[in-house]
C-alpha atoms as a PDB file:
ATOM      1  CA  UNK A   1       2.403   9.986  20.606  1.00  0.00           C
ATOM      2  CA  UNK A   2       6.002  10.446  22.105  1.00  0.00           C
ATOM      3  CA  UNK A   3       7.992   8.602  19.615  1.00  0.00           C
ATOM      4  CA  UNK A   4      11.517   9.241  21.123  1.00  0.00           C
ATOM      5  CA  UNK A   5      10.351   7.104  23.930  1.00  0.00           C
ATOM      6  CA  UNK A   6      10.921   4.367  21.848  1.00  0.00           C
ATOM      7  CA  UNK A   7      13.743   2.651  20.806  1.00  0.00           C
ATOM      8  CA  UNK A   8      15.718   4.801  18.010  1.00  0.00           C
ATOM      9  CA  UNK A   9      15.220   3.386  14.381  1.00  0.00           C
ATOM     10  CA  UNK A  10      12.586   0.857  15.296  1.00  0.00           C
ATOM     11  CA  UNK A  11       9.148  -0.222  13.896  1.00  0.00           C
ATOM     12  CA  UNK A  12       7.282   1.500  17.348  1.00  0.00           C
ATOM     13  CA  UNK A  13       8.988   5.128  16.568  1.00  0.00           C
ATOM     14  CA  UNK A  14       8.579   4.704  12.505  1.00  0.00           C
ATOM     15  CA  UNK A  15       4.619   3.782  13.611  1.00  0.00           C
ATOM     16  CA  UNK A  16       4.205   6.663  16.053  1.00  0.00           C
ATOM     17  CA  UNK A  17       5.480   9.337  13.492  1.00  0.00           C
ATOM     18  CA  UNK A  18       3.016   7.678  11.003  1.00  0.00           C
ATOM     19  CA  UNK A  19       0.134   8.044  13.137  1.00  0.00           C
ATOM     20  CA  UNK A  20       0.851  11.930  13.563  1.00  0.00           C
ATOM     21  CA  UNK A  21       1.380  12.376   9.894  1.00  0.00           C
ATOM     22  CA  UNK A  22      -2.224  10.359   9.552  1.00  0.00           C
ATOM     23  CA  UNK A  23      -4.170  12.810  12.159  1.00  0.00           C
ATOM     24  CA  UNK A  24      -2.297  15.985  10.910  1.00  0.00           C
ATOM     25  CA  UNK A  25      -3.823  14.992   7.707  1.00  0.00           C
ATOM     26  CA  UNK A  26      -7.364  14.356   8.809  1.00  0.00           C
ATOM     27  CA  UNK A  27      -7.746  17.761  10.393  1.00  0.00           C
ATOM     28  CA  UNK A  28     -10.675  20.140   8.481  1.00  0.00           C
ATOM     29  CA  UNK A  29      -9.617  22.972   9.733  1.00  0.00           C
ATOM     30  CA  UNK A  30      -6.583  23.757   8.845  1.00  0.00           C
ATOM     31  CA  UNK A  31      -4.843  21.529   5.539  1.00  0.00           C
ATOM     32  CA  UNK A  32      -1.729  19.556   6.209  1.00  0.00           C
ATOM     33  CA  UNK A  33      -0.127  17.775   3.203  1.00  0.00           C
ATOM     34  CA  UNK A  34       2.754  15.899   5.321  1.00  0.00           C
ATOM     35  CA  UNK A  35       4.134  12.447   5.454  1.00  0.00           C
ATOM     36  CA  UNK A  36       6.263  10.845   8.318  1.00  0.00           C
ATOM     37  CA  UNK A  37      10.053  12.183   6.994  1.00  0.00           C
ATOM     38  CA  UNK A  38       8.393  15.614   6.582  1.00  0.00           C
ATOM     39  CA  UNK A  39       6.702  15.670  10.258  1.00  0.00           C
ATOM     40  CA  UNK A  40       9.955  13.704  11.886  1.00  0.00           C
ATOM     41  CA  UNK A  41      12.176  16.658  10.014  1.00  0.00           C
ATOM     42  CA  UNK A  42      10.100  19.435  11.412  1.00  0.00           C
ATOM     43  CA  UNK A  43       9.978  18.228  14.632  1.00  0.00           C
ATOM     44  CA  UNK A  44      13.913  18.357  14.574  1.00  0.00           C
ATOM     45  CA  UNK A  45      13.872  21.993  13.268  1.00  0.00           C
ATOM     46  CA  UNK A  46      11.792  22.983  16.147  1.00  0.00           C
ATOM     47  CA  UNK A  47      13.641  21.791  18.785  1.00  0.00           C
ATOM     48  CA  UNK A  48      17.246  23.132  17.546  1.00  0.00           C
ATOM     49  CA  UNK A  49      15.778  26.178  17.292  1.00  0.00           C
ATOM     50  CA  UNK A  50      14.528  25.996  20.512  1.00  0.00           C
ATOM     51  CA  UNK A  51      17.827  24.933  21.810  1.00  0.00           C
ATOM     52  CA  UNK A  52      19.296  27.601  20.101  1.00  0.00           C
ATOM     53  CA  UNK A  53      17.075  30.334  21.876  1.00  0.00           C
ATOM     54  CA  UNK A  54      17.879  29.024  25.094  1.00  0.00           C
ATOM     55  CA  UNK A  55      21.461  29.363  24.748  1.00  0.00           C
ATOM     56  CA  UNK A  56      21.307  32.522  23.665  1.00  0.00           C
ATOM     57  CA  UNK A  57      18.631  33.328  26.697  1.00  0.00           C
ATOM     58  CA  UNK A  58      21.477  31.941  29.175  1.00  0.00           C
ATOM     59  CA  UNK A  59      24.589  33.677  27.236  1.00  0.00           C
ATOM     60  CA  UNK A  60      22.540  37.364  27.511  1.00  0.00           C
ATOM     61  CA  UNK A  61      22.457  38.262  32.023  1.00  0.00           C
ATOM     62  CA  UNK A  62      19.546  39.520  32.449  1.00  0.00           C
ATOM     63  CA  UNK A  63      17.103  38.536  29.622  1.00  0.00           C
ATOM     64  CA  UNK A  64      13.443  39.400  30.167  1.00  0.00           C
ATOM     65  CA  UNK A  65      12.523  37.279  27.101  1.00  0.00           C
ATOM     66  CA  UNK A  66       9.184  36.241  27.479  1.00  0.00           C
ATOM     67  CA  UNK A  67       8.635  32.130  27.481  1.00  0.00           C
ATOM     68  CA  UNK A  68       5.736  31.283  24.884  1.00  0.00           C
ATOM     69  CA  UNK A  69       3.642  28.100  25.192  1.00  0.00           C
ATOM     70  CA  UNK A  70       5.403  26.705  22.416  1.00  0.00           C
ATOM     71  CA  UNK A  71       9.194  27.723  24.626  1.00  0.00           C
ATOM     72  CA  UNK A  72       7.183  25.535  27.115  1.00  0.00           C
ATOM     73  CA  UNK A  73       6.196  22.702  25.141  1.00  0.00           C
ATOM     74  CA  UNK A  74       9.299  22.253  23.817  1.00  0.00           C
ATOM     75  CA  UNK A  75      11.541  22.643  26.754  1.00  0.00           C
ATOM     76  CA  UNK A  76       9.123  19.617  27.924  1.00  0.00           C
ATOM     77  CA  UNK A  77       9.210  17.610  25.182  1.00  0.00           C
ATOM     78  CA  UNK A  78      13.468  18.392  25.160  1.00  0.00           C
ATOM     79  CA  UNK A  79      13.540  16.943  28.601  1.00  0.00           C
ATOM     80  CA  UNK A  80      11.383  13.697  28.013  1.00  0.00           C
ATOM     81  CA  UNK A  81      13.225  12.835  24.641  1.00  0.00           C
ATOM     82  CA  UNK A  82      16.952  13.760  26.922  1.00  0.00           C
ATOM     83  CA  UNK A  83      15.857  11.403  29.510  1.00  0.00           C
ATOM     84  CA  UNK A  84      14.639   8.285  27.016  1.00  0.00           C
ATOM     85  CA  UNK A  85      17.813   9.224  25.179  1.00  0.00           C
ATOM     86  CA  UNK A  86      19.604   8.528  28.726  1.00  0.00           C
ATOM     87  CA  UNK A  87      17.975   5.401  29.122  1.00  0.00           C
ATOM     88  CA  UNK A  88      18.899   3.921  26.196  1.00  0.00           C
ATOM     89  CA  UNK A  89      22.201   4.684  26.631  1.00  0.00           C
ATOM     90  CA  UNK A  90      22.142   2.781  29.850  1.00  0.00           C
ATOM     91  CA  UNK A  91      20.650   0.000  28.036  1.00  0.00           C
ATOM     92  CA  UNK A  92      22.969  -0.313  25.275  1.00  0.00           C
ATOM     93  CA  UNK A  93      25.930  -0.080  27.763  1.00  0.00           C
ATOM     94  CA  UNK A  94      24.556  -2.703  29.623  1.00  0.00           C
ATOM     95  CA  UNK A  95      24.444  -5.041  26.835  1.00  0.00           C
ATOM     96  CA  UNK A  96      27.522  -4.550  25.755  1.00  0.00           C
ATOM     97  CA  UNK A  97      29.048  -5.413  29.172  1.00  0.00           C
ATOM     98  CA  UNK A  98      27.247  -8.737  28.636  1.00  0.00           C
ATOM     99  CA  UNK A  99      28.449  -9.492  25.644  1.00  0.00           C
ATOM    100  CA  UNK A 100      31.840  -8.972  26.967  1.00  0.00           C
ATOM    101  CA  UNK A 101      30.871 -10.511  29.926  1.00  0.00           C
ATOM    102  CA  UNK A 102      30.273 -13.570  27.341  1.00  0.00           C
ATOM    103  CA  UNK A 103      33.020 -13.074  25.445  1.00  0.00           C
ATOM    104  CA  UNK A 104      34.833 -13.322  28.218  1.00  0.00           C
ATOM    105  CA  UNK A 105      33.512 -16.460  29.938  1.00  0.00           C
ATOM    106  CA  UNK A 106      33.960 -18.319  26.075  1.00  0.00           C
ATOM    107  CA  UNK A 107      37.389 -17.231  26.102  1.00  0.00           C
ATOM    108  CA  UNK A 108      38.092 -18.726  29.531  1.00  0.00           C
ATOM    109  CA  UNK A 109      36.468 -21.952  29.001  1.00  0.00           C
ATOM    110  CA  UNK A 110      38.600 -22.136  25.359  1.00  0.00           C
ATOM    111  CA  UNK A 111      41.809 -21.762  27.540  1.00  0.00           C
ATOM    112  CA  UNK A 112      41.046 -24.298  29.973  1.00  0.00           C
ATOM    113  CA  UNK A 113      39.848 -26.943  27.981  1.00  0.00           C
ATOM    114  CA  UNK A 114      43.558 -26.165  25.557  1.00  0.00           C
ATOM    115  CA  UNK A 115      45.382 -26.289  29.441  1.00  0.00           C
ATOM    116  CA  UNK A 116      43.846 -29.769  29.627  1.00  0.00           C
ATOM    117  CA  UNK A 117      44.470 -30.696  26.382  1.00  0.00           C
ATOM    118  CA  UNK A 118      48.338 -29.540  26.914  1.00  0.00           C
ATOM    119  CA  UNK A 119      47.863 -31.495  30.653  1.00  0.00           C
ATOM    120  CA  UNK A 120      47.305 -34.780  28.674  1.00  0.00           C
ATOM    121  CA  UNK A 121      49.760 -34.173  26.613  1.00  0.00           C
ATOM    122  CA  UNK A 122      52.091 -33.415  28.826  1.00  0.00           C
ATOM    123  CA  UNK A 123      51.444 -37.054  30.831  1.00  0.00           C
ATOM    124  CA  UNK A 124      51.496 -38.735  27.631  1.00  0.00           C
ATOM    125  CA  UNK A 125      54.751 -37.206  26.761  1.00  0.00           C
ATOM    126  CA  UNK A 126      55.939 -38.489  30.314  1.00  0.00           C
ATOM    127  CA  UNK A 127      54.620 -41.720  29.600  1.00  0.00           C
ATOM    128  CA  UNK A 128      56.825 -42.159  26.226  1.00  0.00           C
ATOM    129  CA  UNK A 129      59.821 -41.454  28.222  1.00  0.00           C
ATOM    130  CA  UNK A 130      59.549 -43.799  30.530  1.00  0.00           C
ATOM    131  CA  UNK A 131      59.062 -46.195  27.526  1.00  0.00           C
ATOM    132  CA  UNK A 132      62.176 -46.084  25.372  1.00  0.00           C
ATOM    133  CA  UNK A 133      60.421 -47.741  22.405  1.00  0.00           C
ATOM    134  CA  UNK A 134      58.142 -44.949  22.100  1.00  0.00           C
ATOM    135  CA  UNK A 135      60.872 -42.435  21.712  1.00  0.00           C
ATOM    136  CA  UNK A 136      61.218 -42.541  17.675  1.00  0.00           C
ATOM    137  CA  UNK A 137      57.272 -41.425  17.590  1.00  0.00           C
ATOM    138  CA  UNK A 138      57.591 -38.642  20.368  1.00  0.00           C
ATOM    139  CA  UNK A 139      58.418 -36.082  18.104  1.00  0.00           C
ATOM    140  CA  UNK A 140      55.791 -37.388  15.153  1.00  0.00           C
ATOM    141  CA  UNK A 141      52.845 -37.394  18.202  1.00  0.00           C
ATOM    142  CA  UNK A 142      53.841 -33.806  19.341  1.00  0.00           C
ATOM    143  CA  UNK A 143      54.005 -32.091  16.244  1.00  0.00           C
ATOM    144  CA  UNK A 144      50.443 -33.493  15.724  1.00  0.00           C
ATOM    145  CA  UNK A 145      49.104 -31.878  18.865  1.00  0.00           C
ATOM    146  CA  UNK A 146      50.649 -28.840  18.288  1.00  0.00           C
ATOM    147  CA  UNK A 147      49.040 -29.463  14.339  1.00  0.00           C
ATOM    148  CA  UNK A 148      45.468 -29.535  16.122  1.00  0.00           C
ATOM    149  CA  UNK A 149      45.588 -26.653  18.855  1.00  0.00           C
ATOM    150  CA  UNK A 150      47.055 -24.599  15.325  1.00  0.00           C
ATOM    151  CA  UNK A 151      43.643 -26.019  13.283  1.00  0.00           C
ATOM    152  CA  UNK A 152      41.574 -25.331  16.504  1.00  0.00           C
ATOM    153  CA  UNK A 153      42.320 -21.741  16.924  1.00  0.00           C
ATOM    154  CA  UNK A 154      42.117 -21.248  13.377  1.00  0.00           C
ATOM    155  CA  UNK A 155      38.526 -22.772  12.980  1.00  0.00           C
ATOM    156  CA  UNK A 156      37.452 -20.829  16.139  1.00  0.00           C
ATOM    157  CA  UNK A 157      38.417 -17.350  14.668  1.00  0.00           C
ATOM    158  CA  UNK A 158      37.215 -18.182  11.357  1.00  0.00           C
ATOM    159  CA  UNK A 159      33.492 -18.979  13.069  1.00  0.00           C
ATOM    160  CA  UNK A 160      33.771 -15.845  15.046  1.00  0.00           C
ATOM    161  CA  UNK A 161      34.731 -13.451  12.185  1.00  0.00           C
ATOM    162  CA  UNK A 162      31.562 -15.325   9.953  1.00  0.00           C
ATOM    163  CA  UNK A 163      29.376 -14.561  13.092  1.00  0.00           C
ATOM    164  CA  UNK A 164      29.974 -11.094  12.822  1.00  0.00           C
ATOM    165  CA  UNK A 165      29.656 -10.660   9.448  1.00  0.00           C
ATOM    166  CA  UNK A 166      26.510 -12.536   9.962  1.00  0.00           C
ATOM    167  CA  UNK A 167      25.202  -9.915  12.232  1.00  0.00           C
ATOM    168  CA  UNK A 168      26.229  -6.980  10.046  1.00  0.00           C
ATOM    169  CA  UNK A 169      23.856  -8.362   7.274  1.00  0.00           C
ATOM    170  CA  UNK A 170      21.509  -9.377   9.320  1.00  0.00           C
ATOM    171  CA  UNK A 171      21.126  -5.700  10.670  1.00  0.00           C
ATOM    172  CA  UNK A 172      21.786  -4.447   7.297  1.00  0.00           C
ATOM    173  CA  UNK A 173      18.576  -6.458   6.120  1.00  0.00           C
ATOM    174  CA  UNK A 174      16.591  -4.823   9.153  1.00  0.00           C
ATOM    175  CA  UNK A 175      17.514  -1.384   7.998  1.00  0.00           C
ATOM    176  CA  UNK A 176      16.404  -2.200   4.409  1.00  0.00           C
ATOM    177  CA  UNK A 177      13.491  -3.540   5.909  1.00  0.00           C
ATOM    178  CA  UNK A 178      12.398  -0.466   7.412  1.00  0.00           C
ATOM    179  CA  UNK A 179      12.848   1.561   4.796  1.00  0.00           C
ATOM    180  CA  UNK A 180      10.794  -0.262   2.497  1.00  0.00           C
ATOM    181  CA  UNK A 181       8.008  -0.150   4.914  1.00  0.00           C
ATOM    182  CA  UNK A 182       8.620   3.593   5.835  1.00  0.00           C
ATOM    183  CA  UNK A 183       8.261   4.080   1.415  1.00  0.00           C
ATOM    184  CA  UNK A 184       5.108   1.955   1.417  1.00  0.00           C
ATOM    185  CA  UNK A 185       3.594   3.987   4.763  1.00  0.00           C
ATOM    186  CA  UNK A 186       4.418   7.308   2.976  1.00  0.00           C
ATOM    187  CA  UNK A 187       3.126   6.105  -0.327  1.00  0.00           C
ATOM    188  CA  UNK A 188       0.101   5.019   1.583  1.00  0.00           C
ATOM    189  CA  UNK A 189      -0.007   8.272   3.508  1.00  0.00           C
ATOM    190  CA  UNK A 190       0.231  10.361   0.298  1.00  0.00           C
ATOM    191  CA  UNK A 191      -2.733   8.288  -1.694  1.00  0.00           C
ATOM    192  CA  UNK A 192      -4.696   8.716   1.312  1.00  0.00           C
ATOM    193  CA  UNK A 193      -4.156  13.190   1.893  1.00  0.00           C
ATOM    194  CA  UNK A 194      -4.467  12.993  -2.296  1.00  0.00           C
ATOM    195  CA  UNK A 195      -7.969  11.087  -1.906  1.00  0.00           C
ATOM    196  CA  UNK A 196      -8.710  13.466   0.785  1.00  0.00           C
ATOM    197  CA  UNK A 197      -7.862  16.478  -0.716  1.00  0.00           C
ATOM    198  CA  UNK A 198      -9.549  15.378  -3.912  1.00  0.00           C
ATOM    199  CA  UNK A 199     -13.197  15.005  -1.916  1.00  0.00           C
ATOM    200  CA  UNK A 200     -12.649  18.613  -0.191  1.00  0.00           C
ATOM    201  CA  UNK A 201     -12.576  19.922  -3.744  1.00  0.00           C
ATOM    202  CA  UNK A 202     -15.601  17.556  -5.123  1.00  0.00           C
ATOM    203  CA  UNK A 203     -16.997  19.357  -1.821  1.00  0.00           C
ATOM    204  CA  UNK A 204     -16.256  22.882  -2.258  1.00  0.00           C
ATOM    205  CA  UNK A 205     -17.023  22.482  -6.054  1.00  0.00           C
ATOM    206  CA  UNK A 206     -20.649  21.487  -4.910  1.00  0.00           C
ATOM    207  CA  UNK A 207     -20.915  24.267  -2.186  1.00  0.00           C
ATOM    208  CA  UNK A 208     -20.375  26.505  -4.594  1.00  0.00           C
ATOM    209  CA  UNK A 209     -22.545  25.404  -7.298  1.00  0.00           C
ATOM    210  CA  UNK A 210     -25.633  25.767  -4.545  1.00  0.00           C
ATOM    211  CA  UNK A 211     -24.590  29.289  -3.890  1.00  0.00           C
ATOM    212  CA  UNK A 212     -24.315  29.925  -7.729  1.00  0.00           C
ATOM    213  CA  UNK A 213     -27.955  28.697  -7.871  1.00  0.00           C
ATOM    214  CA  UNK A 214     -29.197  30.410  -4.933  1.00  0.00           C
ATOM    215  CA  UNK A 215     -27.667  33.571  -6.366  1.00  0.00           C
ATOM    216  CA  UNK A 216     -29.744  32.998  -9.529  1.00  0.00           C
ATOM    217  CA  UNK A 217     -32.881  32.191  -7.608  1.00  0.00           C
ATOM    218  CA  UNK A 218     -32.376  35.440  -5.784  1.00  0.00           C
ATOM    219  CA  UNK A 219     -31.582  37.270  -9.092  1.00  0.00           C
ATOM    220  CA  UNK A 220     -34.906  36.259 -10.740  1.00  0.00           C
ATOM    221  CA  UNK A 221     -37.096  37.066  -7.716  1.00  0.00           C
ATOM    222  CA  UNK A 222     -35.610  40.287  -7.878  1.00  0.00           C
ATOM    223  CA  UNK A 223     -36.295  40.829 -11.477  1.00  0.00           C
ATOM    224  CA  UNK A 224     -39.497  40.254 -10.954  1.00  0.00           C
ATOM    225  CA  UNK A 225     -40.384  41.816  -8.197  1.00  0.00           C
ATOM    226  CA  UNK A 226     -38.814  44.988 -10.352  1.00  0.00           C
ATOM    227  CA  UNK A 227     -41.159  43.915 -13.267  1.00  0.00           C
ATOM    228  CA  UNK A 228     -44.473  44.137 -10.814  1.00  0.00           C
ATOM    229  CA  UNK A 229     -43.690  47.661  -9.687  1.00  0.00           C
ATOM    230  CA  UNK A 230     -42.557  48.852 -13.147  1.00  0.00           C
ATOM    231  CA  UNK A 231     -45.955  47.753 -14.050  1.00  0.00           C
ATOM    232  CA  UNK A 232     -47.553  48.864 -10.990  1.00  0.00           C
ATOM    233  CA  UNK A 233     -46.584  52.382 -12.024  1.00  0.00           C
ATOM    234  CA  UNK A 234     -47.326  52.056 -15.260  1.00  0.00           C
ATOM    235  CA  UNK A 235     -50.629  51.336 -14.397  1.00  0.00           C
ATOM    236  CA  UNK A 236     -51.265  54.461 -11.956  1.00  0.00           C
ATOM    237  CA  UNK A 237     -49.672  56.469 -14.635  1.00  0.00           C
ATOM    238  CA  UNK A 238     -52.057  55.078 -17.273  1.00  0.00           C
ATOM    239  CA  UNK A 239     -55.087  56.104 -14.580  1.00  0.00           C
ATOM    240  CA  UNK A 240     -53.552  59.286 -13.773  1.00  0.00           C
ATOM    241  CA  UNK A 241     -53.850  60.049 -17.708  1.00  0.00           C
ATOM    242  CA  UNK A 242     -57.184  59.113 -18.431  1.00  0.00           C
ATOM    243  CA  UNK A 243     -58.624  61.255 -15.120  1.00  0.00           C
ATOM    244  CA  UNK A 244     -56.254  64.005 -16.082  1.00  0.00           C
ATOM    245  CA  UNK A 245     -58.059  63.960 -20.090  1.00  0.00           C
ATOM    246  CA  UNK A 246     -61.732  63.576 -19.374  1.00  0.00           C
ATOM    247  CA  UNK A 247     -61.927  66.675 -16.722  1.00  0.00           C
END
């Protein structure tokens, strides 16, 4: 199933420890009571003890350890989960350049279209002074400007802090989301080994009831196969008797 090569805490990983908690729990052979935490957490315990070993293996010169098939499985498995690990990294790093790529290109378009705001203001500013009877509402104009970059700024920080609190829920919905559907799968998982487990005893409570019958069957052929030769000699013994008392 390889669930570490997808995409930590998504539906894909969730669904591919599922499925190995489902087939561990249709086996006959051997009985596995497990849901998806309890598979996920012993998978975890494995491989830090394997870890472990290995560093231990490399701090001791000249180990002769021998490497099981389970050292070998798991050194594998190490190396695949290491190297999806590695590419997600690369992924996430690469979309956060973009966003700051983004953030970057948003910012620089805000400052030019405020540099051509203050450009037009600037010329209009020229334009009063040439004009002395706009002088009286030069200062009244400016101070409204300046009143409009202030409200600008403000609304454009204010829309940027409510987008990110936006996100947070948004991804704090998606986590609750998951868990509820992990609870449901496990529930589900759990009603289905319970159902399972149930028929292996309706089985094995069958099984033996034909064996406790056979048994009997045997018992009474037994008994009276005993009777026939108890009767048998009885019989010769009777003959014996009467031969014996007429000579």
């Amino acid at each position: 199933m390889k669930p570490y090569k997808f995409k930590p805490g998504s539906t894909e990983r969730g669904n591919a420890w599922t499925s190995i908690a489902v087939d561990l729990g249709a086996l006959e052979d051997i009985t596995f009571n497990v849901t998806q935490k309890s598979v996920r957490d012993r998978y975890r315990l494995l491989v830090e003890k394997h870890k472990r070993k290995m560093r231990s293996q490399e701090g001791e010169s000249g180990s002769t350890t021998e490497e099981t098939e389970l050292d070998q499985l798991l050194q594998n498995i190490t190396e695949e989960a290491d190297e999806a690990t590695g590419l997600y990294d690369q992924e996430n790093k690469r979309k956060q350049e973009e966003n700051q790529k983004d953030r970057r290109n948003a910012e620089e378009v805000r400052m030019k279209a405020l540099e051509g705001l203050g450009e037009t203001q600037k010329r209009r500013n020229e334009d009063e002074t040439d004009d002395p009877s706009s002088l009286g509402s030069r200062k009244k104009r400016k101070s409204g400007t300046e009143t409009m970059v202030y409200l600008q700024n403000k609304a454009e920080k204010e829309f940027e802090l409510r987008k990110e609190e936006l996100q947070m829920k948004k991804q704090e919905m998606e986590q609750q989301k998951e868990l509820l559907k992990d609870e449901k799968q496990n529930q589900l998982l759990i009603a289905q080994n319970t159902q399972k487990m149930f028929e292996q005893f309706q089985s094995q409570q069958v099984n033996l009831q034909q064996q406790l019958i056979q048994q009997q069957h045997q018992y009474q052929q037994m008994y009276m196969s005993q009777q026939q030769q108890q009767q048998q000699q009885t019989q010769m013994l009777l003959t014996l008797i009467e031969k014996l008392t007429k000579n």
